[in-house]
C-alpha atoms as a PDB file:
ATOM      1  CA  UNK A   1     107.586 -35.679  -1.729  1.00  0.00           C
ATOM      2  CA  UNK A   2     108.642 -36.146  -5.364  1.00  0.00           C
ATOM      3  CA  UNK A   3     106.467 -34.972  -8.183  1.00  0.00           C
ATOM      4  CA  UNK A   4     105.030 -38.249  -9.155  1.00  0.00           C
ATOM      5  CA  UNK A   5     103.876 -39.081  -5.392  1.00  0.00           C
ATOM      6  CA  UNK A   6     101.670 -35.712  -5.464  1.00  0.00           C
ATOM      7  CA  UNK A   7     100.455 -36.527  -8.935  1.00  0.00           C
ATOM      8  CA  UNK A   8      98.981 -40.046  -7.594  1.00  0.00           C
ATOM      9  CA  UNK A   9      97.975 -38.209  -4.877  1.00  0.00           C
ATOM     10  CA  UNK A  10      95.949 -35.714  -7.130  1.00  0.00           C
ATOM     11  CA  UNK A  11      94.598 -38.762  -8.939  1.00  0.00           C
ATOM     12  CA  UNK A  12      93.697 -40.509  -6.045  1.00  0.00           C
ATOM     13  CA  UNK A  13      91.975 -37.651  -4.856  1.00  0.00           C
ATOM     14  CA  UNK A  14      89.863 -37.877  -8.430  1.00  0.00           C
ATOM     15  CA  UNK A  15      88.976 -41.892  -8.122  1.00  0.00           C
ATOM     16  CA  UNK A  16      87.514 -41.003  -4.920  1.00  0.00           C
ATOM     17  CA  UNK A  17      85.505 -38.071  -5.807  1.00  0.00           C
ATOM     18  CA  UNK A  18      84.192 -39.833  -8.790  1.00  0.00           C
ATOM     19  CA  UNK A  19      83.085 -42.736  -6.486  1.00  0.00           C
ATOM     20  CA  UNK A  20      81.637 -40.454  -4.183  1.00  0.00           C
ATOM     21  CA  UNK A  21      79.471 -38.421  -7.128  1.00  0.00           C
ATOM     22  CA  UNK A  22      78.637 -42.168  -8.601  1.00  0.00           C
ATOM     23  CA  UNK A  23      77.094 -43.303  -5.329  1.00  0.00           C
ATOM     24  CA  UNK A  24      74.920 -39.591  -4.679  1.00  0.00           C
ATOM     25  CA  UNK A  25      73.811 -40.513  -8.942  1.00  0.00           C
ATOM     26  CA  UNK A  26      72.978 -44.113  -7.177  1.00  0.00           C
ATOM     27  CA  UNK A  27      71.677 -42.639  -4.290  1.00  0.00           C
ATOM     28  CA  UNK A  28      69.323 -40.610  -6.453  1.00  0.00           C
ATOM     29  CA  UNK A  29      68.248 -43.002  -8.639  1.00  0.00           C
ATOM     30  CA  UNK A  30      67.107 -45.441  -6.595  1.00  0.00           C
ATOM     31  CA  UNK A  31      65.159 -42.871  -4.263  1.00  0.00           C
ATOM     32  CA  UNK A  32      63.670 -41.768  -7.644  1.00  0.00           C
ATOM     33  CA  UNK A  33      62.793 -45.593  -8.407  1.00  0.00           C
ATOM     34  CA  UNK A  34      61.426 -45.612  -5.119  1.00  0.00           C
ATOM     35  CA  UNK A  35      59.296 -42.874  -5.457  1.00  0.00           C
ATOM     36  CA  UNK A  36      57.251 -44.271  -8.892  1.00  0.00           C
ATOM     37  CA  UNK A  37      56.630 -47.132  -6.793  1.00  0.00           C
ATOM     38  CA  UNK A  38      54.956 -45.544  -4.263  1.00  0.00           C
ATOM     39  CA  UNK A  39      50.881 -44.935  -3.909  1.00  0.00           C
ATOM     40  CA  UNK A  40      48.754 -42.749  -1.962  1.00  0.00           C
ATOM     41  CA  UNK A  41      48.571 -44.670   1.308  1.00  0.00           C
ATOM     42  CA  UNK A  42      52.418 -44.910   1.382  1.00  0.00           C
ATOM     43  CA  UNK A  43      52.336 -40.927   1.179  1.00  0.00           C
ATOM     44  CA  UNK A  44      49.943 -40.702   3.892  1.00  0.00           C
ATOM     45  CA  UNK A  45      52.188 -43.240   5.791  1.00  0.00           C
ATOM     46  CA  UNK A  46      54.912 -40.804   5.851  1.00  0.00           C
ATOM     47  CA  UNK A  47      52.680 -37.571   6.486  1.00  0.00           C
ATOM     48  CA  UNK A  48      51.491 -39.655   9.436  1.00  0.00           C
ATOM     49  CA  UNK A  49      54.676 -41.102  10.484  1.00  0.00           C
ATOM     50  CA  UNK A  50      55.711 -37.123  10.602  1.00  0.00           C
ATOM     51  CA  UNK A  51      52.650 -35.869  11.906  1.00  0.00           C
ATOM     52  CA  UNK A  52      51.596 -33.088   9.602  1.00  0.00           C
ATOM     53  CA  UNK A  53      48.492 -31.680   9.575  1.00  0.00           C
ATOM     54  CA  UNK A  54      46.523 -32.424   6.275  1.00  0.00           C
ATOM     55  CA  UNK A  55      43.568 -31.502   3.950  1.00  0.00           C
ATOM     56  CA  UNK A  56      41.798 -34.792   2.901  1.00  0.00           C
ATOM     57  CA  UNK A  57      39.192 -33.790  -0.007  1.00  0.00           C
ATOM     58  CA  UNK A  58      36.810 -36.605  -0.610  1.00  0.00           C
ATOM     59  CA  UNK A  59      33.102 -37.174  -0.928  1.00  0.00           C
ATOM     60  CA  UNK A  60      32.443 -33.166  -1.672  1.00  0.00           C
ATOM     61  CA  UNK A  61      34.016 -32.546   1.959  1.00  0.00           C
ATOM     62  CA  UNK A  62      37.463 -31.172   3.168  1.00  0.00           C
ATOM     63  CA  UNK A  63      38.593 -32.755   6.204  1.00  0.00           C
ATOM     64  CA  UNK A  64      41.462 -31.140   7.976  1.00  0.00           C
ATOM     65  CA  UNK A  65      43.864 -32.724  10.702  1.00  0.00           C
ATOM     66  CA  UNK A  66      46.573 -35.090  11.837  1.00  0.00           C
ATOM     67  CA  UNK A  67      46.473 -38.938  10.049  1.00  0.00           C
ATOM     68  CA  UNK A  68      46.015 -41.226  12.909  1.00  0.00           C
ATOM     69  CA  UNK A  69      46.030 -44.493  10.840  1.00  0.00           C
ATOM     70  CA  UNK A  70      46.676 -46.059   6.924  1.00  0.00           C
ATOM     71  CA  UNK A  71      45.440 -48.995   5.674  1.00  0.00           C
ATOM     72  CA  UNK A  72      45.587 -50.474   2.276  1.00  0.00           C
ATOM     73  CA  UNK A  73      42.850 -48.258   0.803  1.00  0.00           C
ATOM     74  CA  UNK A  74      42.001 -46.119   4.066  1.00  0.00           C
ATOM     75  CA  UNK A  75      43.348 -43.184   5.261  1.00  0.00           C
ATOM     76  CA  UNK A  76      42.258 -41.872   8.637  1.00  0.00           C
ATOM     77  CA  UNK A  77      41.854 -38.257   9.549  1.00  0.00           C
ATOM     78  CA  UNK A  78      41.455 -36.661  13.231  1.00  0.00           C
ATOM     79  CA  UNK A  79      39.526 -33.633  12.224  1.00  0.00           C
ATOM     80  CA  UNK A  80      38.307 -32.392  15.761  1.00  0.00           C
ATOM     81  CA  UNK A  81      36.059 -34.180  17.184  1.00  0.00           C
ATOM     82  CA  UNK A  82      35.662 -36.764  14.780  1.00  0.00           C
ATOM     83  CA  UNK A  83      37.173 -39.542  13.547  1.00  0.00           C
ATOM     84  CA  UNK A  84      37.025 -39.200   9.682  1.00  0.00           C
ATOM     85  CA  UNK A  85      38.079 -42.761   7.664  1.00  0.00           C
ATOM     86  CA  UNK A  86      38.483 -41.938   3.870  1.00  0.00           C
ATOM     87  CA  UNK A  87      38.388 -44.380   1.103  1.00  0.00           C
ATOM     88  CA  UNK A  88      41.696 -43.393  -0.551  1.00  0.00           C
ATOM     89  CA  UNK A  89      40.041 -44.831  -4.145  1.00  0.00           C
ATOM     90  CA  UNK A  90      37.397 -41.569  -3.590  1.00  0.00           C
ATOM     91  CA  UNK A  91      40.442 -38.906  -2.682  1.00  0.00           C
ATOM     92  CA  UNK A  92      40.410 -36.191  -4.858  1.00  0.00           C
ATOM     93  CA  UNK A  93      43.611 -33.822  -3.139  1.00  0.00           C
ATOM     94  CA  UNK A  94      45.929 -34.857  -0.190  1.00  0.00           C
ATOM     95  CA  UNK A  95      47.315 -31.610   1.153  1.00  0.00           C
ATOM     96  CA  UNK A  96      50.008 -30.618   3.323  1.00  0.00           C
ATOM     97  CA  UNK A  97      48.496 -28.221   5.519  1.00  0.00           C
ATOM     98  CA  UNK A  98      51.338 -27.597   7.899  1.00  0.00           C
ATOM     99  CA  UNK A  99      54.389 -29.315   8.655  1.00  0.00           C
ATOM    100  CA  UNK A 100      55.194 -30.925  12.295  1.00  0.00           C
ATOM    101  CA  UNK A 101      58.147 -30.061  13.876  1.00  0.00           C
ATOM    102  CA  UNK A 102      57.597 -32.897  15.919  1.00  0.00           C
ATOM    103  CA  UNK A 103      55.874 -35.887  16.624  1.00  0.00           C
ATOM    104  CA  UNK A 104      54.344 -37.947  14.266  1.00  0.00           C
ATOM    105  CA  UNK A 105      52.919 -41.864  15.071  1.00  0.00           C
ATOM    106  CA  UNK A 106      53.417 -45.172  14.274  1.00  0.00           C
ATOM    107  CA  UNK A 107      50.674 -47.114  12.687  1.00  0.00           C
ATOM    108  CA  UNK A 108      48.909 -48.769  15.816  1.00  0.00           C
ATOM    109  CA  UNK A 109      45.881 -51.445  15.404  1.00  0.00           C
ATOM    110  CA  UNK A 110      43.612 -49.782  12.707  1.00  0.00           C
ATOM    111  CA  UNK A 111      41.611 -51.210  10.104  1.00  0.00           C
ATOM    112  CA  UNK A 112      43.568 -52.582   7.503  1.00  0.00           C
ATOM    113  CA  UNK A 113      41.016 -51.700   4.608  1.00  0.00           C
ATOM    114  CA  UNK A 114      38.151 -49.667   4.180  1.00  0.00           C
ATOM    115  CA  UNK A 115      35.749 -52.592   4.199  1.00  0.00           C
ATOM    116  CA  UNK A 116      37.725 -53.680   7.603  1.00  0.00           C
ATOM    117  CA  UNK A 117      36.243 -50.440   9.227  1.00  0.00           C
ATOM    118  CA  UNK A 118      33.234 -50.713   7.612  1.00  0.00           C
ATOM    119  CA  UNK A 119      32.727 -53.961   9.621  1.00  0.00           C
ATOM    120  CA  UNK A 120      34.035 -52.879  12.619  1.00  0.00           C
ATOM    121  CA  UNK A 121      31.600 -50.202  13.119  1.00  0.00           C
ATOM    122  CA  UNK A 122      28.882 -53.094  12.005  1.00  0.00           C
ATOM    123  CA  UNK A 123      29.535 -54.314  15.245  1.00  0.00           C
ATOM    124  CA  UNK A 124      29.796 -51.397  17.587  1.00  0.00           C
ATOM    125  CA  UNK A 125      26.473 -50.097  16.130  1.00  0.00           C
ATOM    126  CA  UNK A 126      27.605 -46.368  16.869  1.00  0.00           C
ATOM    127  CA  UNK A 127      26.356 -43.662  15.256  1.00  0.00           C
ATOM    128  CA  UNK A 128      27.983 -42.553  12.190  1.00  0.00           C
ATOM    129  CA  UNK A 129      27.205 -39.769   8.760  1.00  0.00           C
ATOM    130  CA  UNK A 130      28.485 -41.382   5.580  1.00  0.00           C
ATOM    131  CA  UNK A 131      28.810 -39.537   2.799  1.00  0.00           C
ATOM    132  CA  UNK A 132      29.518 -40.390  -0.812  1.00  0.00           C
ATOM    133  CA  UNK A 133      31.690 -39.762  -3.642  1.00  0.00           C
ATOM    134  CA  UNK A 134      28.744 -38.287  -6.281  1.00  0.00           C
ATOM    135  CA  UNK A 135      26.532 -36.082  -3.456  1.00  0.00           C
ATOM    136  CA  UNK A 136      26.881 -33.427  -1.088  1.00  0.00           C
ATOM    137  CA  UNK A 137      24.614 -34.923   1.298  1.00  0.00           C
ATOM    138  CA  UNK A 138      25.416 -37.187   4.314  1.00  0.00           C
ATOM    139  CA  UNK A 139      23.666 -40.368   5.343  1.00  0.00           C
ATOM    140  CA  UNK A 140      23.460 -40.383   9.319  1.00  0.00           C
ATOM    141  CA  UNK A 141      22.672 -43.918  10.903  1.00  0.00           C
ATOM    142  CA  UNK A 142      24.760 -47.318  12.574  1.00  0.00           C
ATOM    143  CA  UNK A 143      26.241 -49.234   9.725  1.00  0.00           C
ATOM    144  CA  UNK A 144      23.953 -52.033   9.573  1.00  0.00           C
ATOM    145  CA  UNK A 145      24.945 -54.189   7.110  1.00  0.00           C
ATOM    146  CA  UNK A 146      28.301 -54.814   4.739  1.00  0.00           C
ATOM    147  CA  UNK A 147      27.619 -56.780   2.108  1.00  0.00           C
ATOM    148  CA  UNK A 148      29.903 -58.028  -0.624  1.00  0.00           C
ATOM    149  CA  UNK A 149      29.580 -55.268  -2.487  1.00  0.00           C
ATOM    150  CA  UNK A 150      27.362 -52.565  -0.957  1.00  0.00           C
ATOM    151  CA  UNK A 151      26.730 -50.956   2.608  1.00  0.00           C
ATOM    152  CA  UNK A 152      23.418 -51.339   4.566  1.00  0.00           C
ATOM    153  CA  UNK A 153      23.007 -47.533   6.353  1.00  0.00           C
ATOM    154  CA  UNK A 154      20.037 -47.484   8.829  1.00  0.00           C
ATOM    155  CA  UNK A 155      18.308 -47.743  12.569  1.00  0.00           C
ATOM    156  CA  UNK A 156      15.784 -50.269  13.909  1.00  0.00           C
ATOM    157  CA  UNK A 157      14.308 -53.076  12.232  1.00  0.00           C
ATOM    158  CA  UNK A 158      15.715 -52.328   8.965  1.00  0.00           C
ATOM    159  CA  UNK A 159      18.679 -50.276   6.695  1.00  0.00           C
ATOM    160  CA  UNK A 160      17.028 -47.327   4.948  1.00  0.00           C
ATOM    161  CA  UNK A 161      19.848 -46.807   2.313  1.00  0.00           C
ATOM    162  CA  UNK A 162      22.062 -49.573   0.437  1.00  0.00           C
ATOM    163  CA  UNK A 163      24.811 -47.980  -0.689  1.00  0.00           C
ATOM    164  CA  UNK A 164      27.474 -49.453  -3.397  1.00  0.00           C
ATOM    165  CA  UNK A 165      31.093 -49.421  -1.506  1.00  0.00           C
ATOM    166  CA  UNK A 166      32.924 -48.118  -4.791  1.00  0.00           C
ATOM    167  CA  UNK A 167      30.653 -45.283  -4.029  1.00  0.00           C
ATOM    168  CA  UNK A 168      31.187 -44.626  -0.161  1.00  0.00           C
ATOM    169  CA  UNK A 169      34.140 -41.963   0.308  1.00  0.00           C
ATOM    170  CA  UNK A 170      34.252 -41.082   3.703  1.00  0.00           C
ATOM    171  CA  UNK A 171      32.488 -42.684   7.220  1.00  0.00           C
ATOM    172  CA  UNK A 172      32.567 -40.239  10.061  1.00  0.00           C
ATOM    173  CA  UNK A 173      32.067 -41.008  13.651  1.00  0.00           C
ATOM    174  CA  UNK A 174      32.508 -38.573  16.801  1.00  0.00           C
ATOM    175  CA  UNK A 175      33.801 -38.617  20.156  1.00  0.00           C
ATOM    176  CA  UNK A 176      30.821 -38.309  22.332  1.00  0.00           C
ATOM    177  CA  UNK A 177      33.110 -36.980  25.254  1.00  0.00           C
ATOM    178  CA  UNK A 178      33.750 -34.498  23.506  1.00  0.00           C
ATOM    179  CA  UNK A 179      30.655 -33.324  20.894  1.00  0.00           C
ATOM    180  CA  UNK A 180      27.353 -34.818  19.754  1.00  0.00           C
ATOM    181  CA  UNK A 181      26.049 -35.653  16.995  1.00  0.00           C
END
């Protein structure tokens, strides 16, 4: 081989490491773009989809467990026995608690909104403790009502409390098999 074959060689060898650090800058890029696009229910999509175990602080409560569903403005929290659906507009720290080495879930047939769940357990009538972005107290009682604008909380004839959904940051419900209320 003569000396001007091994010098194209050699710049060969450049062009294509070039390209190669050009597409990793693309490569980069883009997953940067990607990333200012994103809000928090895509982030709890992929904590979900990889099944760590979180810290959802909302409503003056920390709930800790694995997402088990995402909506548009819901996130949905396992936390023992109960099922914990936060408004993601009253979230005030997502936190990775511990990372899966496994597992993880698909998305399957939840609510796609807050509101959605809202009138879902309107429906079923079961018990559930609501608790709100500006108190430390929980409201316990069947959703009764979703308005427009506001939640009906209350048992029997009529709602007791009428609560604004901007306000609402969490709705809790349990598993009966396994703990009461």
């Amino acid at each position: 081989m003569d000396a001007m074959q091994r010098d194209l060689q050699a710049l060969a060898a450049a062009l294509r490491n070039e390209i190669r650090l050009e597409a990793e800058e693309a490569e980069r890029e883009a997953a940067a773009a990607a990333a200012l696009r994103r809000d928090l229910a895509d982030v709890a999509r992929e904590l979900m989809a990889r099944g760590d175990t979180v810290a959802v602080d909302a409503g003056q409560r920390v709930f800790a467990g694995e997402i088990v569903g995402v909506g548009s403005d819901l996130v949905t929290v396992e936390a023992g026995a109960s099922r914990v659906d936060v408004n993601l507009a009253c979230v005030f720290r997502l936190q990775v608690l511990s990372r899966a080495r496994s597992g993880g879930r698909r998305s399957s047939g939840e609510a796609a909104s807050f509101r959605a769940r809202l009138m879902e357990l309107q429906l079923t009538g079961e018990p559930t403790e609501v608790g709100t972005s500006g108190s430390d107290d929980e409201i316990a009682g069947p959703v009764a009502l979703v308005g427009h604008d506001h939640v009906a909380i209350g048992e029997g004839v009529g709602p007791e409390w009428f609560l604004p959904l901007h306000s609402l940051a969490y709705v809790r419900t349990r598993d009966l098999a396994r703990e009461e209320f």
